[in-house]
Protein backbone atom coordinates (compact mmCIF):
# COMPACT_ATOMS: atom_id res chain seq x y z
CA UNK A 1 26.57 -9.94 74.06
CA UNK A 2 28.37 -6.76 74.23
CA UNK A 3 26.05 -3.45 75.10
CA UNK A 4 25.46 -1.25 72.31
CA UNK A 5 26.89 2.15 72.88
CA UNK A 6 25.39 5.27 71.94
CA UNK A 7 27.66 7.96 73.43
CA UNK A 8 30.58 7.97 75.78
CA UNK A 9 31.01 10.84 77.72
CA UNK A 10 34.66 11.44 79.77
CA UNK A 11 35.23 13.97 82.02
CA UNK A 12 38.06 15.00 84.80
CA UNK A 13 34.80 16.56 86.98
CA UNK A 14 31.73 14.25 86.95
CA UNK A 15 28.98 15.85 89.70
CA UNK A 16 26.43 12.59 89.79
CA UNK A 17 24.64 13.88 92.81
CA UNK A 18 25.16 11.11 94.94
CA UNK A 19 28.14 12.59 96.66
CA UNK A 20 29.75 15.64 97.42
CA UNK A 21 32.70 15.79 95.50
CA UNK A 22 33.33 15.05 90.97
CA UNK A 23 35.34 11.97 90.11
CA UNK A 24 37.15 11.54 87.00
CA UNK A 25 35.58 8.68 84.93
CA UNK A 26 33.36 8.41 81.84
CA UNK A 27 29.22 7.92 81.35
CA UNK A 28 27.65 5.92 78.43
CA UNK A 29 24.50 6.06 76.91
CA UNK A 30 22.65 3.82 75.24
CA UNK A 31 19.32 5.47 73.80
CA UNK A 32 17.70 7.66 76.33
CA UNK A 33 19.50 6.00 79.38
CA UNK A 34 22.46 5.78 81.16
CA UNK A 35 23.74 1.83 80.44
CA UNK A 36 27.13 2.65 82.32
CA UNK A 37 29.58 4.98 84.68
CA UNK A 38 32.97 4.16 85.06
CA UNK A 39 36.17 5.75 87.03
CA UNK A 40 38.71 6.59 85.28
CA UNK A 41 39.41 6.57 81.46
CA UNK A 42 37.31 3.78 79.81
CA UNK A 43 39.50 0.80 78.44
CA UNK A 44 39.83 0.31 74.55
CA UNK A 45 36.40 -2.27 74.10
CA UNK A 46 34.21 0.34 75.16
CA UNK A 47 35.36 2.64 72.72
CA UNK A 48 35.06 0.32 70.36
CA UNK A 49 31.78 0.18 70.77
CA UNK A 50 30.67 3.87 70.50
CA UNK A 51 28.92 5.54 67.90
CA UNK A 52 30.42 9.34 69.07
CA UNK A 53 32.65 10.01 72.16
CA UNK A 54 32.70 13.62 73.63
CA UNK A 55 35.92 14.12 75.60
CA UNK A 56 36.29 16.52 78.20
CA UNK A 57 38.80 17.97 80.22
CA UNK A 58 38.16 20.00 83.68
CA UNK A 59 34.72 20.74 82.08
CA UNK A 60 31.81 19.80 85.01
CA UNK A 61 29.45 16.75 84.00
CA UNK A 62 25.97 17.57 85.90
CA UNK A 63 22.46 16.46 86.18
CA UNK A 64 19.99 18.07 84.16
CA UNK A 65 19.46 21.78 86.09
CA UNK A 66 15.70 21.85 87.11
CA UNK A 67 13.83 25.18 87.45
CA UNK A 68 10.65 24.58 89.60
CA UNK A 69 9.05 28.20 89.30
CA UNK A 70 8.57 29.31 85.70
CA UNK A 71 6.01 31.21 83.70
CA UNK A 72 6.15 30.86 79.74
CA UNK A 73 3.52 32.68 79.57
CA UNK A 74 5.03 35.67 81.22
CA UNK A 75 8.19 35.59 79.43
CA UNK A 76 6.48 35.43 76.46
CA UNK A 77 4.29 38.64 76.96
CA UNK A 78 7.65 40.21 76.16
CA UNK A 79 8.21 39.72 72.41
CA UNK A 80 4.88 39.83 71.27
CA UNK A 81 3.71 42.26 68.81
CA UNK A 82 5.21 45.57 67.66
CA UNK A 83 8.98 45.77 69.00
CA UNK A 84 8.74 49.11 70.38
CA UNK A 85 12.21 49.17 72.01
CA UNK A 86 13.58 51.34 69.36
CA UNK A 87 10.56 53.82 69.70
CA UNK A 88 11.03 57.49 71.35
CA UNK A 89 8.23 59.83 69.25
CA UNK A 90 4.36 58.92 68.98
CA UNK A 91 4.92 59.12 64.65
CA UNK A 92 7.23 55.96 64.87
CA UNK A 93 5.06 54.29 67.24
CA UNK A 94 1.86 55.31 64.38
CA UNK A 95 4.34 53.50 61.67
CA UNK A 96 5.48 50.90 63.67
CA UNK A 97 1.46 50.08 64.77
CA UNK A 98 0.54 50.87 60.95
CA UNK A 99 3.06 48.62 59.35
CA UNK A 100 2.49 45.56 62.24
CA UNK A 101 -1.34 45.57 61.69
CA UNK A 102 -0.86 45.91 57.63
CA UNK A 103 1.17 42.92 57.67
CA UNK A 104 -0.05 40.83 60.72
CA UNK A 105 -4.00 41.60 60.23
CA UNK A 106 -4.54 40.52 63.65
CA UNK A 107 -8.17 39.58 64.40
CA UNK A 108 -7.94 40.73 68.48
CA UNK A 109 -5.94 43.27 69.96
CA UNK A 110 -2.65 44.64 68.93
CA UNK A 111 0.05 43.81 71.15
CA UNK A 112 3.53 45.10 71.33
CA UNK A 113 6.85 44.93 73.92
CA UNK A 114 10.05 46.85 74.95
CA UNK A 115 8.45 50.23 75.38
CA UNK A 116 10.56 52.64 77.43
CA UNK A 117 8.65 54.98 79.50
CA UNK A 118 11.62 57.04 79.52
CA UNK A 119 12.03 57.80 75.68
CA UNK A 120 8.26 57.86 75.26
CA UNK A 121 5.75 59.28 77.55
CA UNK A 122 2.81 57.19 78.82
CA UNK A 123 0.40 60.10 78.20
CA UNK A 124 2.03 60.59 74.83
CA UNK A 125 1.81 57.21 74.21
CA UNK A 126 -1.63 56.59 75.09
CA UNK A 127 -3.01 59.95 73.28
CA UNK A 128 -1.87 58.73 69.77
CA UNK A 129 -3.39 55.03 70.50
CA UNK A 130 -6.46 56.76 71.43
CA UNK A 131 -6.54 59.29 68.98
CA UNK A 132 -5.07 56.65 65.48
CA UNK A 133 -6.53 53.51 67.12
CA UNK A 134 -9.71 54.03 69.26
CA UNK A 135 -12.04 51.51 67.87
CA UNK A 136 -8.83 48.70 68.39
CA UNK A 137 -7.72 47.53 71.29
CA UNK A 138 -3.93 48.18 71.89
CA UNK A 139 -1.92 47.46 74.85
CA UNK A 140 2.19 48.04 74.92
CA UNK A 141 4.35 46.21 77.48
CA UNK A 142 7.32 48.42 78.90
CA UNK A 143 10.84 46.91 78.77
CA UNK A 144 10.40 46.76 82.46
CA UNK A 145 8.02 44.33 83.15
CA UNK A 146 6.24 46.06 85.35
CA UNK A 147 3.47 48.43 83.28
CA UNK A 148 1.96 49.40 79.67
CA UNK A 149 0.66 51.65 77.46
CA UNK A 150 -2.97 50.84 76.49
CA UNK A 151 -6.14 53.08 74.90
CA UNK A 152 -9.46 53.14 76.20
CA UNK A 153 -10.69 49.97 74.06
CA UNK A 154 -8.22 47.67 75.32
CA UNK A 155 -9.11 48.76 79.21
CA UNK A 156 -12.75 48.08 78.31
CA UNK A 157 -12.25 44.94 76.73
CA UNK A 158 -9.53 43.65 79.44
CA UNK A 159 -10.49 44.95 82.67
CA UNK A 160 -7.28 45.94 83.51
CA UNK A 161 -5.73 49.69 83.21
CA UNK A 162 -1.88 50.61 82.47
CA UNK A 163 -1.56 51.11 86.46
CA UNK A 164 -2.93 47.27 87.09
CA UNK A 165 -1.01 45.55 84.38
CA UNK A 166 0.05 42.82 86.82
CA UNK A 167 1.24 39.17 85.72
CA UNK A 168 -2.05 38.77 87.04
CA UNK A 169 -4.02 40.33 84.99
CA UNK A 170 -2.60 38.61 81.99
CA UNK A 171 -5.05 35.78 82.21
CA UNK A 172 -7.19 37.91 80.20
CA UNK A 173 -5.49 37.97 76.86
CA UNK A 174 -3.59 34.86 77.16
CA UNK A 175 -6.48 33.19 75.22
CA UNK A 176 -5.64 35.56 72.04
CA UNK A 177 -1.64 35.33 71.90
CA UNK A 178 -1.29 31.57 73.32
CA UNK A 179 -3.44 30.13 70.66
CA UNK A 180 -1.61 32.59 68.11
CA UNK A 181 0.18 29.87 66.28
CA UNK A 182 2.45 31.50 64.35
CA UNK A 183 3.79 33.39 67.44
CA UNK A 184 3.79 30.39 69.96
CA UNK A 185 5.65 28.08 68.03
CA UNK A 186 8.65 30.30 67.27
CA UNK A 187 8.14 31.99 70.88
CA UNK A 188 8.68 28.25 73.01
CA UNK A 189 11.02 26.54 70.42
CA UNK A 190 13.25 29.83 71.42
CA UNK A 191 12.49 29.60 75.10
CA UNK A 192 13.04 26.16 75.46
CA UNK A 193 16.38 26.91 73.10
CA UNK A 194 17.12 29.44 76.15
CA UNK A 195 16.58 27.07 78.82
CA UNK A 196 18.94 24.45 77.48
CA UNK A 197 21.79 27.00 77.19
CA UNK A 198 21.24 27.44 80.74
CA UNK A 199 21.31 23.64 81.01
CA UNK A 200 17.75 23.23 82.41
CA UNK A 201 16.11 20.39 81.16
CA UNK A 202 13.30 20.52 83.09
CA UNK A 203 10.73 23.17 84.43
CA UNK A 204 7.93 22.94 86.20
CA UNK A 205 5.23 25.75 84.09
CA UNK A 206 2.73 28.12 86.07
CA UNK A 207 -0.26 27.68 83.86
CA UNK A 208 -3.20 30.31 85.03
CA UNK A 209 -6.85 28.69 85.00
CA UNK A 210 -6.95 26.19 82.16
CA UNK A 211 -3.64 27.22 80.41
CA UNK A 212 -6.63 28.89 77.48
CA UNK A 213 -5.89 26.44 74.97
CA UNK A 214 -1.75 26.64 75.24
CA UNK A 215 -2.04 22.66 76.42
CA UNK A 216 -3.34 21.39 72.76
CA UNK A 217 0.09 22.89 71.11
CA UNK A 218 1.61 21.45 74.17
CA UNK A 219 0.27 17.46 73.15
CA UNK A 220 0.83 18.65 69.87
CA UNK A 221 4.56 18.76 70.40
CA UNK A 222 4.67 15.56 72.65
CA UNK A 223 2.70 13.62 69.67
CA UNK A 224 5.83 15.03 67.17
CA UNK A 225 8.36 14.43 70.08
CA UNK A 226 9.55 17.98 69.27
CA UNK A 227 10.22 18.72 73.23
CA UNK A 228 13.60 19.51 74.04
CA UNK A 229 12.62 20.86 77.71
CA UNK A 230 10.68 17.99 80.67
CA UNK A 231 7.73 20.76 80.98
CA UNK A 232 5.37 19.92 83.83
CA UNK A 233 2.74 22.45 84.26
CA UNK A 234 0.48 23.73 87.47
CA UNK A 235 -2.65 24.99 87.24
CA UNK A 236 -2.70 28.81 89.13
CA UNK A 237 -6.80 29.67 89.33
CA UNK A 238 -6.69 34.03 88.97
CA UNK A 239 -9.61 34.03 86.70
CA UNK A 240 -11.80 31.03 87.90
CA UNK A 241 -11.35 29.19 90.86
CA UNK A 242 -9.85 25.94 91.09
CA UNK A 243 -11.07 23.67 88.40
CA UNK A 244 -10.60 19.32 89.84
CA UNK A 245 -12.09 18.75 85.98
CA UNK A 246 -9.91 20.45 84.51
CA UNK A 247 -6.63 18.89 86.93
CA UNK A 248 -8.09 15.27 86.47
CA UNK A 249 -8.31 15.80 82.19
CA UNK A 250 -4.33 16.76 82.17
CA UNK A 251 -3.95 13.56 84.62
CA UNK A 252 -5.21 11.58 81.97
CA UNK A 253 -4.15 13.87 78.87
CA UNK A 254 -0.40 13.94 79.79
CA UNK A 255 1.44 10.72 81.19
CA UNK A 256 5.11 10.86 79.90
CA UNK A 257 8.69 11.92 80.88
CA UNK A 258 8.40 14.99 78.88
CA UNK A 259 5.20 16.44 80.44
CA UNK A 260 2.62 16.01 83.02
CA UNK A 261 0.23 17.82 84.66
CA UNK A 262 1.56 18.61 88.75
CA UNK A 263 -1.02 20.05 90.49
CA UNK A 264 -2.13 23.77 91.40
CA UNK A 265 -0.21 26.98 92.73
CA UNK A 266 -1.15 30.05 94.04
CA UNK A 267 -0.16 33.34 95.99
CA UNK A 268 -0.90 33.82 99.17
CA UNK A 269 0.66 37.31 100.77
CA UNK A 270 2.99 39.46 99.08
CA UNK A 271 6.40 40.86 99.88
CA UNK A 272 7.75 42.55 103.36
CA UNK A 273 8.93 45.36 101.45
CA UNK A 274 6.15 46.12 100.45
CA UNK A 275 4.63 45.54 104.12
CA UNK A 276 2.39 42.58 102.21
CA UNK A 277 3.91 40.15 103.47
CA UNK A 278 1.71 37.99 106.83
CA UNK A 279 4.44 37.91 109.92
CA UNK A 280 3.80 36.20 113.06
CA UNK A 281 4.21 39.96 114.85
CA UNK A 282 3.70 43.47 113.68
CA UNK A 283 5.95 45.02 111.69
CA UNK A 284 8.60 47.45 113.28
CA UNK A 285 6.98 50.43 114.20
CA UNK A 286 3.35 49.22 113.55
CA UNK A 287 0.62 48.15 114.71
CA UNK A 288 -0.23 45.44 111.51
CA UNK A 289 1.54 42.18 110.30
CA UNK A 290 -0.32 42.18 107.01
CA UNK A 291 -2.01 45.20 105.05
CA UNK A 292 -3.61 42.68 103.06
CA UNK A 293 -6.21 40.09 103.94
CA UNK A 294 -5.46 36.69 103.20
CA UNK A 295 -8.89 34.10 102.03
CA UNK A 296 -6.63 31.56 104.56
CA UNK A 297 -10.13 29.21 105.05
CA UNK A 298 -10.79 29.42 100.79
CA UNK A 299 -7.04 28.06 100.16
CA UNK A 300 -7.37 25.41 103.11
CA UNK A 301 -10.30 24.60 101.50
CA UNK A 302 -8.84 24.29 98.03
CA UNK A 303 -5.80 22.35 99.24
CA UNK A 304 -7.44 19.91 101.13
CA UNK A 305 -10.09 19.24 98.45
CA UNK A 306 -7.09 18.76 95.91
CA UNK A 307 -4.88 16.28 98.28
CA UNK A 308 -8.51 14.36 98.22
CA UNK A 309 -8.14 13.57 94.85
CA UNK A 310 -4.44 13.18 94.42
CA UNK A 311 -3.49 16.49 93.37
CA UNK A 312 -0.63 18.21 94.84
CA UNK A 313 0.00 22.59 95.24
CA UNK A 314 2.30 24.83 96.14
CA UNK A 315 1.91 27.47 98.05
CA UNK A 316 3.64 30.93 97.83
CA UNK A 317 4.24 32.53 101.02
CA UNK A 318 7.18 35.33 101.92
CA UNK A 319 6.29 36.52 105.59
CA UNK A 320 6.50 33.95 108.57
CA UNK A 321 3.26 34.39 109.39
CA UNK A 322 2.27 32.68 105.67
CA UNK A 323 4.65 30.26 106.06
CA UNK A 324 3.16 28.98 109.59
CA UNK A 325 -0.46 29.26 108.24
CA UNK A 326 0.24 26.90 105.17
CA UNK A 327 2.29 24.14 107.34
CA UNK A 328 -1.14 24.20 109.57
CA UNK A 329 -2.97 23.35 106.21
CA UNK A 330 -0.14 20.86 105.23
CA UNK A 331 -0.56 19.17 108.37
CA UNK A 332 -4.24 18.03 107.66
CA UNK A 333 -3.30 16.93 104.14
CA UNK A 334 -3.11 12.99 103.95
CA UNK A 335 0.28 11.37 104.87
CA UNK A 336 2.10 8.37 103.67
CA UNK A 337 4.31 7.05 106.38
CA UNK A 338 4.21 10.72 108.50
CA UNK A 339 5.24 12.62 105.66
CA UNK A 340 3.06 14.17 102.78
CA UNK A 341 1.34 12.02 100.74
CA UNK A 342 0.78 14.41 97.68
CA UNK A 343 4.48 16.75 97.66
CA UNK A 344 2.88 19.80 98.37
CA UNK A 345 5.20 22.70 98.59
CA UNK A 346 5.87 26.20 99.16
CA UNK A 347 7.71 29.24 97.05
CA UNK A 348 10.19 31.48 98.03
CA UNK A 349 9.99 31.66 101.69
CA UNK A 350 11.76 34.68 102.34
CA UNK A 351 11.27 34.83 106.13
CA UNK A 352 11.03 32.08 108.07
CA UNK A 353 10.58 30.95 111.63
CA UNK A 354 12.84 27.61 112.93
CA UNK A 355 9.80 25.85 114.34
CA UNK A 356 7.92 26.05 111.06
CA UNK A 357 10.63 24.50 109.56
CA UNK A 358 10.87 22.13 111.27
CA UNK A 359 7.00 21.22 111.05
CA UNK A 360 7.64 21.62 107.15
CA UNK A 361 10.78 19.16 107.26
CA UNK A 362 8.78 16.68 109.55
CA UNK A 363 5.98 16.09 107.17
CA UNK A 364 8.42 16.04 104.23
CA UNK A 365 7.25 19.16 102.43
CA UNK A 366 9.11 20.56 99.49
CA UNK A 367 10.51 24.76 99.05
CA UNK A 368 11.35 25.81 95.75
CA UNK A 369 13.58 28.64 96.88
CA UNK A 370 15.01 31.46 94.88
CA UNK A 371 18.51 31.58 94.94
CA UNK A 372 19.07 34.46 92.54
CA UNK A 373 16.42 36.07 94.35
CA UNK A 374 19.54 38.94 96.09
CA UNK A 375 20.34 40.05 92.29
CA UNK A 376 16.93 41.79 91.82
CA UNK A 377 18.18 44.96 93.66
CA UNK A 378 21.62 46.23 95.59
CA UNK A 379 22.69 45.36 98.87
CA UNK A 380 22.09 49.05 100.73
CA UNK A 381 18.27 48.78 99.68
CA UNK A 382 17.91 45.10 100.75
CA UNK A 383 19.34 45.73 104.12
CA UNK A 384 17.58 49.18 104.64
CA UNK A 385 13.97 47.26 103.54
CA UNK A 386 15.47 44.25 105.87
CA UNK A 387 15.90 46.96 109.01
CA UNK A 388 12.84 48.93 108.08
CA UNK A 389 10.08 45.87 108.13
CA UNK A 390 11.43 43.82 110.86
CA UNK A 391 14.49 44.85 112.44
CA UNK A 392 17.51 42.94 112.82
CA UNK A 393 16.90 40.77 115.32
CA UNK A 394 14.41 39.11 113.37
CA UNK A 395 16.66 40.00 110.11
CA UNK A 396 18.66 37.50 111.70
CA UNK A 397 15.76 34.79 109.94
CA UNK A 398 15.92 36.22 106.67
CA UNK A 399 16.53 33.78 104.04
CA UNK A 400 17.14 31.04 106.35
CA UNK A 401 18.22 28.04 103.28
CA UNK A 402 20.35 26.36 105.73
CA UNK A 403 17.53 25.87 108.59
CA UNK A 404 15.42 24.74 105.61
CA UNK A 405 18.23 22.16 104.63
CA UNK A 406 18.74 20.87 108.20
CA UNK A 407 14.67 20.61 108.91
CA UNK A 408 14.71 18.11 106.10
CA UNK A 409 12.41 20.04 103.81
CA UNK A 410 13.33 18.80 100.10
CA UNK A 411 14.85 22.37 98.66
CA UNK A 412 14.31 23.14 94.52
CA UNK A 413 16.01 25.38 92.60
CA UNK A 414 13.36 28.19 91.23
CA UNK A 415 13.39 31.37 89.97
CA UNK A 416 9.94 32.58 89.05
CA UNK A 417 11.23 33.56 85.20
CA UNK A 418 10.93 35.83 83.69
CA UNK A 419 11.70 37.88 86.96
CA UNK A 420 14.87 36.12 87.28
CA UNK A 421 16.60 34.00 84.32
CA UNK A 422 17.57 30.55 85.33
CA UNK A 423 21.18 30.82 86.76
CA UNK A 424 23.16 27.96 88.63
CA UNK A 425 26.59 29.87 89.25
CA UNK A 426 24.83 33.22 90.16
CA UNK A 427 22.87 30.63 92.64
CA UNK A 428 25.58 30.00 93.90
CA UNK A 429 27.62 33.33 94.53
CA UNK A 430 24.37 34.58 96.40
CA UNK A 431 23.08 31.69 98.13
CA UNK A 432 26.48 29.85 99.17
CA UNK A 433 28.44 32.57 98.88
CA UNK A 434 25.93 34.46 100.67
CA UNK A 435 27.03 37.91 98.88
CA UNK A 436 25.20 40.67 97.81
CA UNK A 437 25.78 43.53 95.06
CA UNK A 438 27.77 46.38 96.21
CA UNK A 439 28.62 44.17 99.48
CA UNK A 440 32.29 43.12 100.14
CA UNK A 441 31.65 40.48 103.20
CA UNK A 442 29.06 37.87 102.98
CA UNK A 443 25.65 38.49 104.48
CA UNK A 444 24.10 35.88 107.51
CA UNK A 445 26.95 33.42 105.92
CA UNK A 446 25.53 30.96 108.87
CA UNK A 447 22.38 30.78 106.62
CA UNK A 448 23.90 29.47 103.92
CA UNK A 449 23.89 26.00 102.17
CA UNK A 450 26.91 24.81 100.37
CA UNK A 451 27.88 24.21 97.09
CA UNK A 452 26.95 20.31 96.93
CA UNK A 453 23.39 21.02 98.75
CA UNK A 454 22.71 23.87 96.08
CA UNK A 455 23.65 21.23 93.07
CA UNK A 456 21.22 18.84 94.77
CA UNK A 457 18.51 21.23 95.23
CA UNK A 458 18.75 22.10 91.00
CA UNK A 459 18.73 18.32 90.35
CA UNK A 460 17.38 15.82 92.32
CA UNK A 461 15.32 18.17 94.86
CA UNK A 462 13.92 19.40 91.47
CA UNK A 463 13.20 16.18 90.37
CA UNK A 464 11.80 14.69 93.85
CA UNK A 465 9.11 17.44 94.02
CA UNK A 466 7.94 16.25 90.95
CA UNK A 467 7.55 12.87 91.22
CA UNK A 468 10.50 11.55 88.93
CA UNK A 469 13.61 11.28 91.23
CA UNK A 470 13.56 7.03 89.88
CA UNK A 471 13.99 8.24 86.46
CA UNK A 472 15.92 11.82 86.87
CA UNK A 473 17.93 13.93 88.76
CA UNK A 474 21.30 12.33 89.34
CA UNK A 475 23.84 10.72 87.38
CA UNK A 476 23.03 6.34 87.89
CA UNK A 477 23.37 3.76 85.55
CA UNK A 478 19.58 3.15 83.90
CA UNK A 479 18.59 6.99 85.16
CA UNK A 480 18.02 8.96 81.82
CA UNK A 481 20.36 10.62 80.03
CA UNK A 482 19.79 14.73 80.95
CA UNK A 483 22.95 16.19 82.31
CA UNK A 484 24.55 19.84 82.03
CA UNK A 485 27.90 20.29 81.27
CA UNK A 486 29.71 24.06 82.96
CA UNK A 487 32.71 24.98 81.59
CA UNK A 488 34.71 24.63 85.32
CA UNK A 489 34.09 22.74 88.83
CA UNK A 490 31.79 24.53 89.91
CA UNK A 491 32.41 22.50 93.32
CA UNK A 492 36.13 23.74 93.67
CA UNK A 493 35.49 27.50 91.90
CA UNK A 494 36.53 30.75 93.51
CA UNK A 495 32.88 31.70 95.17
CA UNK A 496 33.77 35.45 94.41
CA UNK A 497 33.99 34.71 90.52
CA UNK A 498 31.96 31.90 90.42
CA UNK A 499 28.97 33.54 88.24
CA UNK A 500 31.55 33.70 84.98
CA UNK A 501 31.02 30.12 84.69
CA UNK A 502 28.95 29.01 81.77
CA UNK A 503 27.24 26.42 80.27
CA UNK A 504 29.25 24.44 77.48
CA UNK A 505 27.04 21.78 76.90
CA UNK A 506 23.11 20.61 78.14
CA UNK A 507 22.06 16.65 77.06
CA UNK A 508 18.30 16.22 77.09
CA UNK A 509 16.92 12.31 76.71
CA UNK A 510 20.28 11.47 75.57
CA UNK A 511 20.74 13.97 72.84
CA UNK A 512 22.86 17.03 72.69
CA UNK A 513 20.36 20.40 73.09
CA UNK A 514 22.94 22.98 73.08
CA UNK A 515 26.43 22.53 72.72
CA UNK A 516 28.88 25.45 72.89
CA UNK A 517 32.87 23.91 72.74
């Protein structure tokens, strides 16, 4: 009985994951899965057979991309409300407040995004909300992520002033705008939308505390199959501590290929710029590794009490120092064969020392590593923060991917959006290429990892660390059907131009998400 046929798929540049290099050939699908890859073009009876046929030409077939770090919630904090992006005088930020609460009626606080500290003054600002608005709590998010205009209602209700409006501190209105239904569902249909043009079709969510409510809409759209993005969330405690109840309910609640609960995630230092980050010795010129204090017994504690029950973490560490202390708590966790039982992990690790590694690597632990992470700012400040904090002799460790790759540790693709915006190609002019902005040579190039290993880490390193690498994550006959489709090689593309390369085509569960050809 001949196979039914669903959708053939030929390309010049198929990237399945399993090797280095694309082949020419062809992919069908049948339903959700891949039912057959061929070489070459495929012969008349299999065309036959096909209910569409997409034919490409030098256009790369990939795995689904897989972002490992991503907060939702945080990108969404930045269309909610009042667009005040267009605002410069405290009478159009009155009307604009006026007209949103006349129309909106909202129950809580009034929210509102894009405000530019340089076209409106915070005191301004915060005068008139105080002044029009005192009995109402208001907070305004600036265009820059990083602060907001609020009035004295809003601090008292929040806890939280315009000079601690942290991601961290968000926990405590998420309850009001992530059970806002008329908000949420436009707000993730369009992220999810924006993820697929990026050809992610997977993410793995930061959730803080219980997710406050968001995880109803989430089963909501599961029951509807309505997802066009794999979302597996992560519990990150910053208002309550760790919550097993809680992790053990989203077990139960969430079983399928779209979403699952994964386990917990927290910070543990901060950056070295910032001299926050824990090093194994001082920093240059001082007499500290760490100006902060780090509750390393409370998050051994937490970790080891999760691996108990079957629940996995990641841990977020920048400094060395961090990054030895966590593989002394992964080393206690319960192992499967020598290597980690439960895929516990660890973000970013900026700066690393080789013999971590290769403790990491030994017990099999995953790094979701940001590989856009050199975009954020220019190469003169990176290197004079590099020089400044540790020298260059231990500069020399500094985003070390390819020790990580050699140790064995399983490397992710990440990029803790919304600070960065998921990005294969600009992945891989930073962290291949190993350039920076405003830099003509290549930085540490010896620290690199190459094109393949970078494609591996978006796919099926994405896809190991969270438990579906039998189902996802490269391109094999019975895997399902999620692939991205760039409109070059990126395998064989000039590193120095490499970011212009863009996303044609993303297929999600055997259905076209975003096509663009």
């Amino acid at each position: 009985m001949n196979m039914k046929i669903d959708l053939i798929i030929t390309s010049n540049n198929i990237f399945s994951g399993l090797d280095e290099e694309c082949f020419e050939g062809y992919i069908c699908v049948a339903g959700n899965r891949i039912s057959k890859i061929g070489r070459g073009m495929p012969d008349e009876s299999i065309y036959n057979r096909a209910k569409k046929v997409i034919a490409l030409n030098d256009e790369m077939i990939m795995p689904g991309i897989v972002d490992t770090h991503t907060f939702f919630s945080g990108y969404a904090i930045f269309h909610l409300g009042v667009d005040a992006s267009d605002i410069s005088t405290g009478d159009q930020l009155n009307c604009a407040l006026a007209a949103y609460i006349n129309e909106k009626n909202p129950i809580g606080a009034v929210f509102g995004h894009g405000w530019n500290p340089e076209r409106l003054d915070q005191e301004a600002g915060e005068t008139l909300l105080e002044e029009k608005y005192g009995e109402k709590p208001v907070i305004i998010f600036a265009s820059d992520r990083g602060s907001c205009i609020m009035n004295g209602k809003a601090k008292e209700i929040y806890g939280f002033t315009s000079e601690t409006c942290y991601p961290e501190s968000y926990h405590r209105i998420m309850k009001e705008y992530l059970n806002d239904r008329e908000f949420i569902e436009s707000e993730f249909a369009d992220y999810m939308s924006m993820m697929n043009q990026k050809g992610v079709t997977t993410v793995k969510e930061m959730g803080f505390d219980d997710f406050y409510g968001f995880t109803d809409y989430l089963k909501e759209l599961e029951r509807k199959d309505k997802f066009t993005l794999r979302t597996f969330f992560m519990s990150q405690p910053v208002g309550v501590p760790m919550n097993l109840k809680y992790a053990k309910r989203m077990r139960k609640m969430f079983t399928g290929e779209k979403i699952r609960f994964s386990g917990f995630n927290r910070m543990t230092d901060g950056t070295i710029a910032s001299y926050k980050g824990e090093l194994k010795e001082p920093y240059e010129n001082e007499s500290f590794s760490c100006n902060l204090e780090i509750p390393w017994s409370e998050i051994e504690d937490d970790v080891l009490a999760a691996d108990r029950e079957g629940f996995r973490w990641t841990l977020h560490a920048q400094g060395d120092g961090a990054v030895g202390h966590i593989a002394d708590i992964y080393e206690k966790c319960q192992m499967e064969d020598g290597k980690l039982k439960n895929k516990h992990g660890l973000t970013d690790m900026e700066f690393t020392h080789p013999n971590d590694l290769k403790r990491l690597g030994k017990i099999g632990a995953v790094g979701e590593i940001y590989f856009q992470i050199m975009s954020l700012d220019p190469a003169n400040v990176l290197l004079e923060n590099m020089n400044k904090t540790i020298g260059k002799e231990r500069g020399r460790r500094y985003w070390n991917r390819r020790n990580m790759q050699d140790a064995g540790i399983t490397l992710c693709g990440a990029t803790d959006l919304p600070l960065m915006i998921t990005d294969v190609p600009e992945g891989i002019f930073y962290s291949s290429g190993g350039y920076m902005d405003g830099r003509d040579e290549p930085f540490q190039k010896e620290n690199t990892i190459s094109i393949p290993e970078q494609l591996k880490a978006w796919t099926i390193g994405g896809q190991k660390s969270l438990g579906m690498d039998d189902a996802l994550g490269t391109i094999e006959e019975g895997k399902i059907a999620d692939f991205a489709v760039f409109d070059r090689n990126l395998l064989q593309a000039d590193i120095k131009t490499v970011r212009n390369a863009k996303v044609v085509m993303t297929i999600m569960d055997g259905k076209v998400v975003f096509e663009k050809i």
